[in-house]
C-alpha atoms as a PDB file:
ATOM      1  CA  UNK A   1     -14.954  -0.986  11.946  1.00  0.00           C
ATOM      2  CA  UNK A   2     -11.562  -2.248  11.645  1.00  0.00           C
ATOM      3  CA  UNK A   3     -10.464  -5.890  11.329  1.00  0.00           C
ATOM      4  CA  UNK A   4      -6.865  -7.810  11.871  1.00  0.00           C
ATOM      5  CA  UNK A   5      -6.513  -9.655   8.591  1.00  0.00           C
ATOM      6  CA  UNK A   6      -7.567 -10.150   4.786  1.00  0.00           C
ATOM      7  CA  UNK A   7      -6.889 -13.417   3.501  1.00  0.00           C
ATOM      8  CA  UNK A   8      -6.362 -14.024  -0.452  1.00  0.00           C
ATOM      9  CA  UNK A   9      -4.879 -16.760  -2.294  1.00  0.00           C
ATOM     10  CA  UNK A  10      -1.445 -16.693  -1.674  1.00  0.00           C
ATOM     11  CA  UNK A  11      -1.072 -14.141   1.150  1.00  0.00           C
ATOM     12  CA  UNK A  12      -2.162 -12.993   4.384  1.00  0.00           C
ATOM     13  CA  UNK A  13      -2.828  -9.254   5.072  1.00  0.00           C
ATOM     14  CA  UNK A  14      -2.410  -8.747   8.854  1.00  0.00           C
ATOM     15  CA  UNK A  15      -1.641  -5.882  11.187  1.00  0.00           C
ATOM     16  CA  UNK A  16       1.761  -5.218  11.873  1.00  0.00           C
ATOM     17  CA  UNK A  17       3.841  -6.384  14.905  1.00  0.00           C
ATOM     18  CA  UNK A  18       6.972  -4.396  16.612  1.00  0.00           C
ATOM     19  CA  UNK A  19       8.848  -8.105  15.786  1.00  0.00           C
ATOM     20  CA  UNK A  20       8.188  -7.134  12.156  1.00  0.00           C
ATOM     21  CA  UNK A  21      11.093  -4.900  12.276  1.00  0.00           C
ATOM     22  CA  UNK A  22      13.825  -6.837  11.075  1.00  0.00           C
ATOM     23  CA  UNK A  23      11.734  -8.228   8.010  1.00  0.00           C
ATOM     24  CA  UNK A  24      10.707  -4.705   7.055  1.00  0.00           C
ATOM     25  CA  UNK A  25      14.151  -4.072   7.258  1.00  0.00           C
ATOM     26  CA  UNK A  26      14.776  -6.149   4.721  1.00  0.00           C
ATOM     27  CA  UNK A  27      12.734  -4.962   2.346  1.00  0.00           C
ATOM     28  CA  UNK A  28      12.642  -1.098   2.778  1.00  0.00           C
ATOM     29  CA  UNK A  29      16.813  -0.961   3.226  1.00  0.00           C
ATOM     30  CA  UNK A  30      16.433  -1.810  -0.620  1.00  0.00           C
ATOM     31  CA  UNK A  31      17.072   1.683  -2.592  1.00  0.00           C
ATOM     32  CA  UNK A  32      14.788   0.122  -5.462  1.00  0.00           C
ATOM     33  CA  UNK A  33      11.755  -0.306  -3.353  1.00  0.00           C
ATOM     34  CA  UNK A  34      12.070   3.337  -1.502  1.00  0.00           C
ATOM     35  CA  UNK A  35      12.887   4.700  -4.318  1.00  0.00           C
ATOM     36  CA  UNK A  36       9.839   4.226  -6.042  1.00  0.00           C
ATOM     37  CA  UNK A  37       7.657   4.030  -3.214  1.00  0.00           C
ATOM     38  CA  UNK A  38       8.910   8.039  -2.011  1.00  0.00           C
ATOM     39  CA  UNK A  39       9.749   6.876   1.191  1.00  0.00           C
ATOM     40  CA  UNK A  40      13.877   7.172   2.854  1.00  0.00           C
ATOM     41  CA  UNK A  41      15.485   3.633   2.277  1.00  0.00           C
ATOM     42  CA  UNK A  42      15.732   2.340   5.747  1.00  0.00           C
ATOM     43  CA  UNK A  43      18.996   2.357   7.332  1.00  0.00           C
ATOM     44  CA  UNK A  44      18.468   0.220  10.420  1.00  0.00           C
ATOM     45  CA  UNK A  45      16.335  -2.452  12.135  1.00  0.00           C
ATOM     46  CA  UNK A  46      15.876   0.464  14.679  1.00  0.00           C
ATOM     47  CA  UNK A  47      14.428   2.765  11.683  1.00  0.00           C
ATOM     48  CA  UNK A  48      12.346   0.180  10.449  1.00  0.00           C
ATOM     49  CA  UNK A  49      11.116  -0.766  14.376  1.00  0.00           C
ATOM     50  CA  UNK A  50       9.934   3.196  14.623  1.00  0.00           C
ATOM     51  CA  UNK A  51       7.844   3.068  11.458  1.00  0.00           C
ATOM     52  CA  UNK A  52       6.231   0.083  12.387  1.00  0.00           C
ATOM     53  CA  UNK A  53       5.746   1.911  16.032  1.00  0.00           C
ATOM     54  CA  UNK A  54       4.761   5.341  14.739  1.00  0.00           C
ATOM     55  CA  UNK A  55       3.457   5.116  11.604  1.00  0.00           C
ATOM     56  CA  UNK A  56       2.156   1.491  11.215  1.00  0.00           C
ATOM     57  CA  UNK A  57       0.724   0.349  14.668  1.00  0.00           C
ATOM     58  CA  UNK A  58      -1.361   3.491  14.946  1.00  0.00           C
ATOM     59  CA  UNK A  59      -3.250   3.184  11.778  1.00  0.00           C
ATOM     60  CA  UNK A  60      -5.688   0.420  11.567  1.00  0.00           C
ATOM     61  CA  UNK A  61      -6.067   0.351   7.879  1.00  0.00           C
ATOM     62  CA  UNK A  62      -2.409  -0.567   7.766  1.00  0.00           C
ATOM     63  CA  UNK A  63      -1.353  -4.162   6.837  1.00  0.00           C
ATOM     64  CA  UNK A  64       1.810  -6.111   6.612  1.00  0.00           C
ATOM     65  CA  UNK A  65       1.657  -8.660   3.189  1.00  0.00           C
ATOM     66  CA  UNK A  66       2.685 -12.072   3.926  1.00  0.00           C
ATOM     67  CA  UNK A  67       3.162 -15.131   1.951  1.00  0.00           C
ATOM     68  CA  UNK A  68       0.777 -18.107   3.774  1.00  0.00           C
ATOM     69  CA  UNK A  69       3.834 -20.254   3.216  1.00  0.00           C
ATOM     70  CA  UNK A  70       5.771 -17.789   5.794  1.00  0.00           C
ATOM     71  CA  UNK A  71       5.235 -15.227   8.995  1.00  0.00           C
ATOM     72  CA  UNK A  72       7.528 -12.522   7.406  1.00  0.00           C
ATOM     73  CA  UNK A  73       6.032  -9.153   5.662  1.00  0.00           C
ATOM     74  CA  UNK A  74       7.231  -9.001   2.279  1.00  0.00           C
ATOM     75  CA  UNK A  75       5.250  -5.500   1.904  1.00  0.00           C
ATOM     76  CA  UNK A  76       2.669  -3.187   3.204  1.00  0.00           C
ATOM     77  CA  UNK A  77      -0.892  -1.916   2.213  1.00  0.00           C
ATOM     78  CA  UNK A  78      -2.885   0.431   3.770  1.00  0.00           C
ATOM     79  CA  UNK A  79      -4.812   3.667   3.616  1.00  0.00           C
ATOM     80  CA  UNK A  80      -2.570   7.069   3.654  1.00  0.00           C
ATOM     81  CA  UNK A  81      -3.719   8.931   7.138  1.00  0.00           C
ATOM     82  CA  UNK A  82      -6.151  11.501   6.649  1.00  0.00           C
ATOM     83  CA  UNK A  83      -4.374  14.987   5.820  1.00  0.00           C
ATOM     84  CA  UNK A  84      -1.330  13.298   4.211  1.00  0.00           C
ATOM     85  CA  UNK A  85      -2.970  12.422   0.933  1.00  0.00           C
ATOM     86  CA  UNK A  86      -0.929  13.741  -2.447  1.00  0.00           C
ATOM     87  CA  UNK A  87      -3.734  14.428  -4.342  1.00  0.00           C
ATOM     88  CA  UNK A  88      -7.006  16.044  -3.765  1.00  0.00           C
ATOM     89  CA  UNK A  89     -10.100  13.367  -2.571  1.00  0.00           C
ATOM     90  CA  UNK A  90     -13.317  13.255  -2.851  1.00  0.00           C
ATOM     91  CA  UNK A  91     -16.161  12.477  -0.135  1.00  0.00           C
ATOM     92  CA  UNK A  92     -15.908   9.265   1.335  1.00  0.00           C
ATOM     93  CA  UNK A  93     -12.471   8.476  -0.300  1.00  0.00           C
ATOM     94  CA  UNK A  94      -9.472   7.413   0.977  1.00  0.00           C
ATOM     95  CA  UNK A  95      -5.562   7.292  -0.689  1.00  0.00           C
ATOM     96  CA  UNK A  96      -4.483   3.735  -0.526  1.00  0.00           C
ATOM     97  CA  UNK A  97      -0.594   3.445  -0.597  1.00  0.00           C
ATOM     98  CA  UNK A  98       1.443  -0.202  -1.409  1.00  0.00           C
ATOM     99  CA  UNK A  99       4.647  -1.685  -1.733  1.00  0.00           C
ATOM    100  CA  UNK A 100       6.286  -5.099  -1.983  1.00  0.00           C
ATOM    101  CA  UNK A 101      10.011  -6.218  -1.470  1.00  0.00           C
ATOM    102  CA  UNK A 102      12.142  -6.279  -4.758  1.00  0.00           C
ATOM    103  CA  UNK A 103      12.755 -10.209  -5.067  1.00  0.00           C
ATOM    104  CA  UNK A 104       8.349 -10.369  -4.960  1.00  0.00           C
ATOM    105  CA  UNK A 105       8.492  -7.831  -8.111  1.00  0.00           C
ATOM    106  CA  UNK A 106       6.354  -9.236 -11.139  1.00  0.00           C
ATOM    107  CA  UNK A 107       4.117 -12.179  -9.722  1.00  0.00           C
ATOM    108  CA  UNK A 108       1.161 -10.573  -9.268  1.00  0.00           C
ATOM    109  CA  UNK A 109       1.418 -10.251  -5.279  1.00  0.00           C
ATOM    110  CA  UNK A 110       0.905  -6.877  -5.046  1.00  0.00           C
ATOM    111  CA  UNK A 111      -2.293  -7.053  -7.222  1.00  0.00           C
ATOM    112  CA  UNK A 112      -3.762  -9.807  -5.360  1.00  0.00           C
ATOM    113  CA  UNK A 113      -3.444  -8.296  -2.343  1.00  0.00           C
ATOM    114  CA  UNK A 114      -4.722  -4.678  -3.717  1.00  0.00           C
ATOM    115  CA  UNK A 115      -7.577  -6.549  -4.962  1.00  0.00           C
ATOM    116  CA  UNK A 116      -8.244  -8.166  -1.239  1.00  0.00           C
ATOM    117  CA  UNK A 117      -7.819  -4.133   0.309  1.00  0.00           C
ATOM    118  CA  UNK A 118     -10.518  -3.181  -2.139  1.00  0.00           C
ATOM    119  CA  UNK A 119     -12.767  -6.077  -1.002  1.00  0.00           C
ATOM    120  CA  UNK A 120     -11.979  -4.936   3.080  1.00  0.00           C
ATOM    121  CA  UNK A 121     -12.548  -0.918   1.928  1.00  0.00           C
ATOM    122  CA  UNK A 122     -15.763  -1.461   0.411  1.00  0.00           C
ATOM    123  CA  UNK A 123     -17.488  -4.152   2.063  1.00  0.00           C
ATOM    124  CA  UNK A 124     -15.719  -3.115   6.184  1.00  0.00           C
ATOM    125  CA  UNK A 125     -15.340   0.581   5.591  1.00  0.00           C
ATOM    126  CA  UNK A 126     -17.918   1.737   2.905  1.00  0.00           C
ATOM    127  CA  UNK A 127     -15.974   4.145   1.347  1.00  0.00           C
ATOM    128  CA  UNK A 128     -17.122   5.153  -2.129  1.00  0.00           C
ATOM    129  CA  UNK A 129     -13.949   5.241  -3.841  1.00  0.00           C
ATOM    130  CA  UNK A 130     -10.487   4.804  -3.465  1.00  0.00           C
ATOM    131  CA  UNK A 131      -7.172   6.535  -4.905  1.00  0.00           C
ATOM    132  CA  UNK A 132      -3.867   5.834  -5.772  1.00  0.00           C
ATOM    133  CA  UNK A 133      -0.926   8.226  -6.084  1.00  0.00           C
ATOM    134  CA  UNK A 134       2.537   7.126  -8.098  1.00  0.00           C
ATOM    135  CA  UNK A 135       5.587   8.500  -9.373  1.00  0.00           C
ATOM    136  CA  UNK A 136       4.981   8.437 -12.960  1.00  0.00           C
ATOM    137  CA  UNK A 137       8.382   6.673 -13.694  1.00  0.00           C
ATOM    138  CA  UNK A 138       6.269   3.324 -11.606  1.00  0.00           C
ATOM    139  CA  UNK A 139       5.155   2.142 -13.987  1.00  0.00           C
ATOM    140  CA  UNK A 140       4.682  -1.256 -12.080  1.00  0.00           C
ATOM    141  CA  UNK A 141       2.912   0.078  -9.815  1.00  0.00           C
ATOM    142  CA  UNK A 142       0.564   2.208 -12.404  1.00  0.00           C
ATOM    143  CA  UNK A 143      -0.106  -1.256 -13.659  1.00  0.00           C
ATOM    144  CA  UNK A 144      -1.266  -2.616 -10.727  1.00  0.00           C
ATOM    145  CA  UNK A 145      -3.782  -0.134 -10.155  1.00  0.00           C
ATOM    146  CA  UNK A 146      -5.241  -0.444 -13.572  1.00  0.00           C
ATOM    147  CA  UNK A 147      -5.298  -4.018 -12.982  1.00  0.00           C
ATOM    148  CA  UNK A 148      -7.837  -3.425 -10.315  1.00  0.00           C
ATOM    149  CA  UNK A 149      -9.922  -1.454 -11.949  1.00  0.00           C
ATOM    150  CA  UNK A 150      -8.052   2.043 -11.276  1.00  0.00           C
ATOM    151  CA  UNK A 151      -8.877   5.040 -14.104  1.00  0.00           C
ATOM    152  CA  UNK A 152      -6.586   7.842 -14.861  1.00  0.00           C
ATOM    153  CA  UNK A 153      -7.384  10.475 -12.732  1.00  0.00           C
ATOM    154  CA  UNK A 154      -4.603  13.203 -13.678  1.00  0.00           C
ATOM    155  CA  UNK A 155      -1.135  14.475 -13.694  1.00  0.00           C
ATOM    156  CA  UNK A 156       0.806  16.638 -10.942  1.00  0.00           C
ATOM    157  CA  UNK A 157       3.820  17.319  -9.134  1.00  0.00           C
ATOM    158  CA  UNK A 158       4.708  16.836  -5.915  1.00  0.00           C
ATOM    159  CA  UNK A 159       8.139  18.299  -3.977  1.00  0.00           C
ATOM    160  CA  UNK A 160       9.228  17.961  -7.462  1.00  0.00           C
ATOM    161  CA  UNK A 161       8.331  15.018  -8.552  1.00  0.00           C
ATOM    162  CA  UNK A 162       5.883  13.917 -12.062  1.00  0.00           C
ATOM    163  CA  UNK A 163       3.112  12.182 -10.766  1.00  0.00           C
ATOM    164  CA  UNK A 164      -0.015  10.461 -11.871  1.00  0.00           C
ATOM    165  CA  UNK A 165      -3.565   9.890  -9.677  1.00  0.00           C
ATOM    166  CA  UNK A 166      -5.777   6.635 -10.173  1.00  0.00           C
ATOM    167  CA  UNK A 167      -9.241   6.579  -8.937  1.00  0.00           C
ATOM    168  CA  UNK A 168     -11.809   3.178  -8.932  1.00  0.00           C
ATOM    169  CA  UNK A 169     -15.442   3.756  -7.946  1.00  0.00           C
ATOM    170  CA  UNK A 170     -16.375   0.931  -5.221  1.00  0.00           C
ATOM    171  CA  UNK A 171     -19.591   0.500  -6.343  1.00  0.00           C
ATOM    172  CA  UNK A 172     -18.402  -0.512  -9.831  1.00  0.00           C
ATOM    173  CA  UNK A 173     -16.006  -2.891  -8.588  1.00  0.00           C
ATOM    174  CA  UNK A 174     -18.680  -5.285  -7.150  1.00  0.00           C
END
């Protein structure tokens, strides 16, 4: 079962729209936010329009974050596709993958709305657990996920890169 949006507090978690594009330009064309997240910094509106098209639209368990106060994304959550996970998971467990615009760093957006995807995985999708993958130098987003409830899971590499996996049990997160 999928649904269209999470509401918290402060934001709205909808699905993305193709008129998205020139917001998520905004915030992906930002080398500090790519950077960390280990995706290219977008170089166009086009290049943002195609991941919203390719990658976004076609995965229901992807949402744009938006302020209530506003109708523009200031970030995305969502579950990784199946296949594409960096780190090993376990049965009925999905990779969860987040990032929020560089002006939004440090005001605990991208924990409330983390904490409002964990709600919508356990209680819409069932899954058992949930995992998060970051660059070890993130140490923002580390914190989030420990925020939520998120225990170290282990090191690795990946294409190079020091990385650290977080994994929170659903059923203790009630």
């Amino acid at each position: 079962m999928t649904i269209d949006m999470i509401e918290t507090e402060r934001l709205v978690l909808r699905r993305w729209k193709e008129d998205d594009a020139e917001a998520l330009y905004g915030c992906a064309s930002d080398g500090r936010v790519s950077r960390l997240a280990l995706w290219p910094r977008h170089t166009s509106v086009e290049m943002s329009r195609e991941v919203i098209m390719r990658f976004f639209l076609p995965n229901p368990h992807v949402f744009a974050i938006v302020p209530k106060d506003s109708d523009n994304p200031i970030g995305c959550i969502g579950l990784v596709p199946e296949g594409d996970e960096h780190y090993v998971t376990a049965h009925a467990e999905r990779e969860v993958g987040y990032w929020i615009a560089y002006p939004c760093w440090g005001k605990g957006l991208t924990t409330e709305a983390l904490k409002g995807f964990i709600s919508y995985c356990r209680t819409e999708l069932r899954l058992e657990s949930l995992l998060i993958t970051t660059d070890s130098r993130n140490m923002a987003s580390r914190r989030v996920a420990e925020k939520c409830g998120f225990e170290f899971t282990g090191d690795y590499v990946l294409d190079g890169i020091q990385a650290k996996a977080y994994r929170l049990k659903l059923e203790s997160a009630l």
